[in-house]
Protein backbone atom coordinates (compact mmCIF):
# COMPACT_ATOMS: atom_id res chain seq x y z
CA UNK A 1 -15.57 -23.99 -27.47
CA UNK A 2 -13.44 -23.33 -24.27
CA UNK A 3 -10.37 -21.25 -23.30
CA UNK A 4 -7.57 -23.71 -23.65
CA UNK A 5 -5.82 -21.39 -20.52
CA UNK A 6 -9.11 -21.89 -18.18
CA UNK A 7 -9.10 -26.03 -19.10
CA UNK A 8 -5.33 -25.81 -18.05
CA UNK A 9 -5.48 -23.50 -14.80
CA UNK A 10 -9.05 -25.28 -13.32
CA UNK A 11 -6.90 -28.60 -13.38
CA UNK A 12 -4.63 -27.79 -10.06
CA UNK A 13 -1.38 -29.09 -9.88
CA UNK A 14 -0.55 -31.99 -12.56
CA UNK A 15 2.59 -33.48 -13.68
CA UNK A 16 3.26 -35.11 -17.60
CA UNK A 17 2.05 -34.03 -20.88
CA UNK A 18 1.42 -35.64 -23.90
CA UNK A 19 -1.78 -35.83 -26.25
CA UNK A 20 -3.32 -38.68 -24.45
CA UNK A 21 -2.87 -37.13 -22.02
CA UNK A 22 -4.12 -34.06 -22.30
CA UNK A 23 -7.22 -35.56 -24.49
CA UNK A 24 -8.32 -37.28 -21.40
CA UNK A 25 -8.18 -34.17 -19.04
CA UNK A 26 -9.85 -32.62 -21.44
CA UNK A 27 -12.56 -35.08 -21.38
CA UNK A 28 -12.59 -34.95 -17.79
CA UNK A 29 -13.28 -31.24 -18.08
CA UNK A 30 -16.31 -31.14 -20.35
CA UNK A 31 -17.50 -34.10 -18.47
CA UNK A 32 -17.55 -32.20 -14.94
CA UNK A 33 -18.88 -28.78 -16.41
CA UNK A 34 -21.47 -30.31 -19.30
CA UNK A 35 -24.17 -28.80 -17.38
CA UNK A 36 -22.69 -25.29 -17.71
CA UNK A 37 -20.84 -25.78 -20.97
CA UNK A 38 -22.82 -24.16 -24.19
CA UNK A 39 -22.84 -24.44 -27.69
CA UNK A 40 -20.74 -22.49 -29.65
CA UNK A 41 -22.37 -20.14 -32.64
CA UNK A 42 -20.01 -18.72 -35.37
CA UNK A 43 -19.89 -15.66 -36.16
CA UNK A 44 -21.77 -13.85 -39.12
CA UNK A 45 -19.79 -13.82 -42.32
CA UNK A 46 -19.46 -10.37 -42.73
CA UNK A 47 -17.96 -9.95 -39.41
CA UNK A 48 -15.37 -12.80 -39.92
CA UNK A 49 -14.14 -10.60 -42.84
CA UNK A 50 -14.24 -7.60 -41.20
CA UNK A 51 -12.46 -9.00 -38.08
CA UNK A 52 -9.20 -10.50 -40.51
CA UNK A 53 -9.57 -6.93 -42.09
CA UNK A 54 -9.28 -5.40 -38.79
CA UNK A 55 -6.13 -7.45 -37.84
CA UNK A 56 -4.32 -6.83 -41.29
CA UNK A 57 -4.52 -3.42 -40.77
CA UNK A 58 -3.26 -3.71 -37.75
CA UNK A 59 -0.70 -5.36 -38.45
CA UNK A 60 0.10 -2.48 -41.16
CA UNK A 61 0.20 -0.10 -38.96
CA UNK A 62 2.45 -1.38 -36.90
CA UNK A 63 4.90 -1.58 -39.64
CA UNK A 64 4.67 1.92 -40.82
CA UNK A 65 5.34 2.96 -37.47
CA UNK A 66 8.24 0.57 -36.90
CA UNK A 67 9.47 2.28 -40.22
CA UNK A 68 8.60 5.81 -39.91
CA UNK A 69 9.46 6.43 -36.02
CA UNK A 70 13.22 5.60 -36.26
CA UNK A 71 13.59 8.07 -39.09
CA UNK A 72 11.59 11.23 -37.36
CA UNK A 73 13.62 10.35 -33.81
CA UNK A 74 16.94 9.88 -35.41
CA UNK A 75 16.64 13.80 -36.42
CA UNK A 76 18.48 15.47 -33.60
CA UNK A 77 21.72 13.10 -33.33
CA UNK A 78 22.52 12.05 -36.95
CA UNK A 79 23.61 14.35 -40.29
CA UNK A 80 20.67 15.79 -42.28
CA UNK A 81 21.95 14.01 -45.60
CA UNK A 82 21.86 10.44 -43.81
CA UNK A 83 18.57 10.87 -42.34
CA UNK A 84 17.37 12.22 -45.48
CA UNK A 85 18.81 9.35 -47.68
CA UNK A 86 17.44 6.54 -45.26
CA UNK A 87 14.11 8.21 -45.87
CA UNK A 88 14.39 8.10 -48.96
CA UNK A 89 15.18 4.60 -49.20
CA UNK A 90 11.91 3.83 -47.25
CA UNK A 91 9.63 6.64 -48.61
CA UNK A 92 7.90 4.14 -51.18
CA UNK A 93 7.51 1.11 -48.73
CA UNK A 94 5.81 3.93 -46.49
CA UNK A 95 3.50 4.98 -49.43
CA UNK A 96 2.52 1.45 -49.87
CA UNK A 97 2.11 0.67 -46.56
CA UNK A 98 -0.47 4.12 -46.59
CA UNK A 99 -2.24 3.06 -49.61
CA UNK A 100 -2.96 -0.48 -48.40
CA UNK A 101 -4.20 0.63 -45.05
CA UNK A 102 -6.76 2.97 -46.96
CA UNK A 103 -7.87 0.31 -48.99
CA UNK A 104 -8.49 -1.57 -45.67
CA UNK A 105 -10.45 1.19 -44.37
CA UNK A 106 -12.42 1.62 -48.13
CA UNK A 107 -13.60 -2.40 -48.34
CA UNK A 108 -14.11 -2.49 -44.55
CA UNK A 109 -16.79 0.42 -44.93
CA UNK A 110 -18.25 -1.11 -48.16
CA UNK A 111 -18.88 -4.11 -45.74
CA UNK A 112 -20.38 -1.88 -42.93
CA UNK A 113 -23.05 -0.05 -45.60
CA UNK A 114 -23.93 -3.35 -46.79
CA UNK A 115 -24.85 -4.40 -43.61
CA UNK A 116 -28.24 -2.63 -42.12
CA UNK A 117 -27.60 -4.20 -38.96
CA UNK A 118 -24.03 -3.87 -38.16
CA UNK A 119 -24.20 -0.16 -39.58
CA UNK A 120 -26.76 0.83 -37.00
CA UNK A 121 -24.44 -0.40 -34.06
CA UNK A 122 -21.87 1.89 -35.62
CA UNK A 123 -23.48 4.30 -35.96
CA UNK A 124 -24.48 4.24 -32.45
CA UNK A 125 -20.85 3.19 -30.99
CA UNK A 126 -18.82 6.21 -32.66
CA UNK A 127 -21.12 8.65 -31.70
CA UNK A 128 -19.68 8.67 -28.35
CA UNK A 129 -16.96 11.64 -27.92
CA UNK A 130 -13.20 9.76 -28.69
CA UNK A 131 -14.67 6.69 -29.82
CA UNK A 132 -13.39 6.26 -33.69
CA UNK A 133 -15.01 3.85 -36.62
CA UNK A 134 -11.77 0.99 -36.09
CA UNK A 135 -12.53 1.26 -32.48
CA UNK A 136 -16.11 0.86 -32.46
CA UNK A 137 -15.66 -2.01 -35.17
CA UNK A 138 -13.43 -4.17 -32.48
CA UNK A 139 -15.73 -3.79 -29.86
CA UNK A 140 -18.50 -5.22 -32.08
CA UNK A 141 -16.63 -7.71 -33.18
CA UNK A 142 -15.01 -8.76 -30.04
CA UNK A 143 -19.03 -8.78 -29.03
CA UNK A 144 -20.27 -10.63 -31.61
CA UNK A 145 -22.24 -7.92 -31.83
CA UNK A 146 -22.99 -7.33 -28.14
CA UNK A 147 -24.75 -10.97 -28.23
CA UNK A 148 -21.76 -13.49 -26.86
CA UNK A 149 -20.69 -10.25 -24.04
CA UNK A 150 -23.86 -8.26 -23.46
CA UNK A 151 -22.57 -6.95 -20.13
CA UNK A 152 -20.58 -3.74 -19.26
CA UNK A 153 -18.93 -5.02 -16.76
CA UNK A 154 -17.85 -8.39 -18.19
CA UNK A 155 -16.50 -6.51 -21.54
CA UNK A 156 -14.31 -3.95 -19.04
CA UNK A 157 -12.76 -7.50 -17.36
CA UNK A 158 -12.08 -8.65 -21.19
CA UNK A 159 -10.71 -5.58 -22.64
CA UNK A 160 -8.39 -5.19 -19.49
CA UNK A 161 -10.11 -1.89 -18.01
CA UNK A 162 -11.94 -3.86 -14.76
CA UNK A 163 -9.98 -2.81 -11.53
CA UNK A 164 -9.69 -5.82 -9.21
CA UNK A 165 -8.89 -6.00 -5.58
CA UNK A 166 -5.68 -7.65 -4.06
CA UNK A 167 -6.19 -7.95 0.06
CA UNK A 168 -6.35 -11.24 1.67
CA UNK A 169 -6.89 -11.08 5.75
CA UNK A 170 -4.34 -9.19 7.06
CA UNK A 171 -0.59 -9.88 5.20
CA UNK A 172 -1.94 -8.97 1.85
CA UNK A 173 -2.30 -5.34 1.10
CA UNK A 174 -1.47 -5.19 -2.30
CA UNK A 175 -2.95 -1.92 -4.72
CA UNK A 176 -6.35 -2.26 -6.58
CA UNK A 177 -5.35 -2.73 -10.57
CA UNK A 178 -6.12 -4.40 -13.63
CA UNK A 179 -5.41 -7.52 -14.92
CA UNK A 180 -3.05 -8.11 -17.73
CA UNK A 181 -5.43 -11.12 -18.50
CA UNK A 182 -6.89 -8.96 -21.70
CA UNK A 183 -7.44 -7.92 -25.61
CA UNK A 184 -4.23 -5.82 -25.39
CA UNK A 185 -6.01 -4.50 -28.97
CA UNK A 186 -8.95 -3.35 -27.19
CA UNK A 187 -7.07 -1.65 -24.10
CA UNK A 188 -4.48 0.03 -26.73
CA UNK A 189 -7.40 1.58 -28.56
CA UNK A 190 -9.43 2.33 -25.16
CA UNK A 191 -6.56 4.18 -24.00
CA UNK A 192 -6.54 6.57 -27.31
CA UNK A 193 -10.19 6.76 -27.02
CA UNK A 194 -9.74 8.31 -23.41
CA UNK A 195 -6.94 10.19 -24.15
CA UNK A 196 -8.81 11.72 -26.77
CA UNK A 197 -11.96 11.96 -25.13
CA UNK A 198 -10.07 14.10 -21.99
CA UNK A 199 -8.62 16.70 -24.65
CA UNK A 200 -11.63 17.20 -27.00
CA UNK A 201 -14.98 16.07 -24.81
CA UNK A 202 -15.63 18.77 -22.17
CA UNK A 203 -17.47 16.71 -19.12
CA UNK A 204 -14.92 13.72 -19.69
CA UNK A 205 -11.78 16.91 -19.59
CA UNK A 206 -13.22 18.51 -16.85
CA UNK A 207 -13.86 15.05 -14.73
CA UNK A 208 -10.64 14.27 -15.15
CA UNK A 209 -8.74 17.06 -14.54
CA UNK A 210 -10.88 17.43 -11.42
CA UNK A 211 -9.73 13.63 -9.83
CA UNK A 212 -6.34 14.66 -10.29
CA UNK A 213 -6.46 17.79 -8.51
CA UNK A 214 -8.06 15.57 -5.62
CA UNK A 215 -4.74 13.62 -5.45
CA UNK A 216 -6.14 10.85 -7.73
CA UNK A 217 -3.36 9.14 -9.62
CA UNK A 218 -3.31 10.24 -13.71
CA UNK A 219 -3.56 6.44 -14.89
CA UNK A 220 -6.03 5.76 -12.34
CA UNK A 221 -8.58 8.29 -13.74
CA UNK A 222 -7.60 7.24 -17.25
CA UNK A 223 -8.75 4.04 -16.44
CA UNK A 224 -12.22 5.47 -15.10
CA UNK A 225 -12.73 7.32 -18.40
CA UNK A 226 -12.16 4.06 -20.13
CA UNK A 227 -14.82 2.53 -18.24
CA UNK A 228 -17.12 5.16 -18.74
CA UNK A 229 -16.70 5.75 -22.52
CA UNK A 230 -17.25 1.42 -22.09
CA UNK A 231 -20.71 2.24 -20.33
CA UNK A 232 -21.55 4.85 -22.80
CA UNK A 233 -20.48 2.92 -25.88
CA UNK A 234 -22.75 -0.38 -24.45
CA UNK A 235 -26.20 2.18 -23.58
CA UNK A 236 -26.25 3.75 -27.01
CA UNK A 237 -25.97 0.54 -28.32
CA UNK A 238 -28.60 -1.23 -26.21
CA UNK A 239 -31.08 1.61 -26.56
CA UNK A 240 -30.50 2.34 -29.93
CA UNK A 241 -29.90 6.01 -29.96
CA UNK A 242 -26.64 8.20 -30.75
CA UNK A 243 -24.64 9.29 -27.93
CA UNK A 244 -26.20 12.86 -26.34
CA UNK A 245 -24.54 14.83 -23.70
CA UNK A 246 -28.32 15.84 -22.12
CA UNK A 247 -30.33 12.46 -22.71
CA UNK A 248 -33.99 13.33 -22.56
CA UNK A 249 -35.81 9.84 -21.91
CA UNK A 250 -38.12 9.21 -24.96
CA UNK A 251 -41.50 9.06 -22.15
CA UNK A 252 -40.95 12.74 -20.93
């Protein structure tokens, strides 16, 4: 399997479109690249099921928030009695909304206890300071359970967290920044992981109030305590050990 957006951009310039088309340039592509092209390996059950789990509740979620926001913001321009009865109108679609997501989060953990294997790199994942059980569960799934992205820095260009460069000779001087190339889902719940992680997790609060003292820009530093909860996340994993603030390596 291939990216249908890195067929289309490796192709230059081209004019016309139509499935002939577009079934011979695709020919053309695996052609050119067979010697680099690999086989692709589905995904264990359990984590297919887990991963349309993941997105449902998602997409739940969202909806409670689209549905409870309004209500708690329209507080301080509107009559009591109004916001009061337009809560009311949406207090049981809320309650439903609550209950599903738990039952989510109950058949999602069934899976994960099941599972020796995938319970172990949970296990391992959360234990790092801000990292939570749903965001631990998307990075092993986005992984395929670190096996199709083993490497740190190949998961922080995925997830949207990898700074790059923009300089070319002497006209370009554009700033270093991410790519919006990315698993918003994974960048949304890095970003709470840091954000938690600065308020609750002393070295990571203390790091980062330190760059910004330096002059550092705030989203900047974010960024770098993203990356480093990344790094953390992927050593527990690989070594497989719980996260610990004063790692003592197991030959001393």
């Amino acid at each position: 399997m291939e990216s249908a957006l890195q067929i289309k951009q490796s192709q230059g310039i081209k004019r016309g479109k139509s499935d002939k088309v577009d079934a011979r340039r695709i020919a053309q592509y695996a052609y050119k690249n067979r010697h680099e092209l690999r086989f692709w390996k589905p995904q264990r059950s359990v984590l297919q099921t887990i991963k349309s789990l993941l997105v449902t509740r998602e997409r739940l979620v969202k909806t409670r928030v689209q549905l409870a926001t309004p209500i708690d913001e329209c507080e301080d321009y509107i009559e009591e009695s109004i916001r009061k009865r337009v809560a009311r109108n949406c207090s049981n679609t809320l309650k439903a909304l609550a209950a599903d997501i738990k039952k989510i989060e109950r058949d999602i953990d069934l899976l994960v206890q099941e599972d020796v294997h995938l319970k172990e790199q949970l296990r391992c994942a959360s234990s790092v300071p801000g990292v939570g059980n749903i965001t631990a569960l998307n990075i092993i799934v986005a992984t395929d359970e670190f096996e199709r992205i083993s490497d740190v820095k190949k998961f922080a260009c995925y997830a949207g967290v990898a700074p790059f460069e923009h300089t070319s000779g002497s006209s370009i001087r554009g700033k270093t920044r991410v790519s919006k190339m990315a698993n918003m889902t994974l960048k949304k719940l890095l970003s709470l992981a840091a954000m938690s992680a600065i308020r609750y997790n002393d070295d990571l609060k203390a790091y980062y109030h330190r760059k910004v003292a330096e002059g550092k820009n705030k989203m900047s530093v974010l960024n770098a305590v993203r990356n480093k909860l990344i790094s953390r996340i992927f050593a527990c994993v690989k070594n497989k050990r719980t996260y610990q603030k004063v790692y003592e390596h197991v030959l001393v």
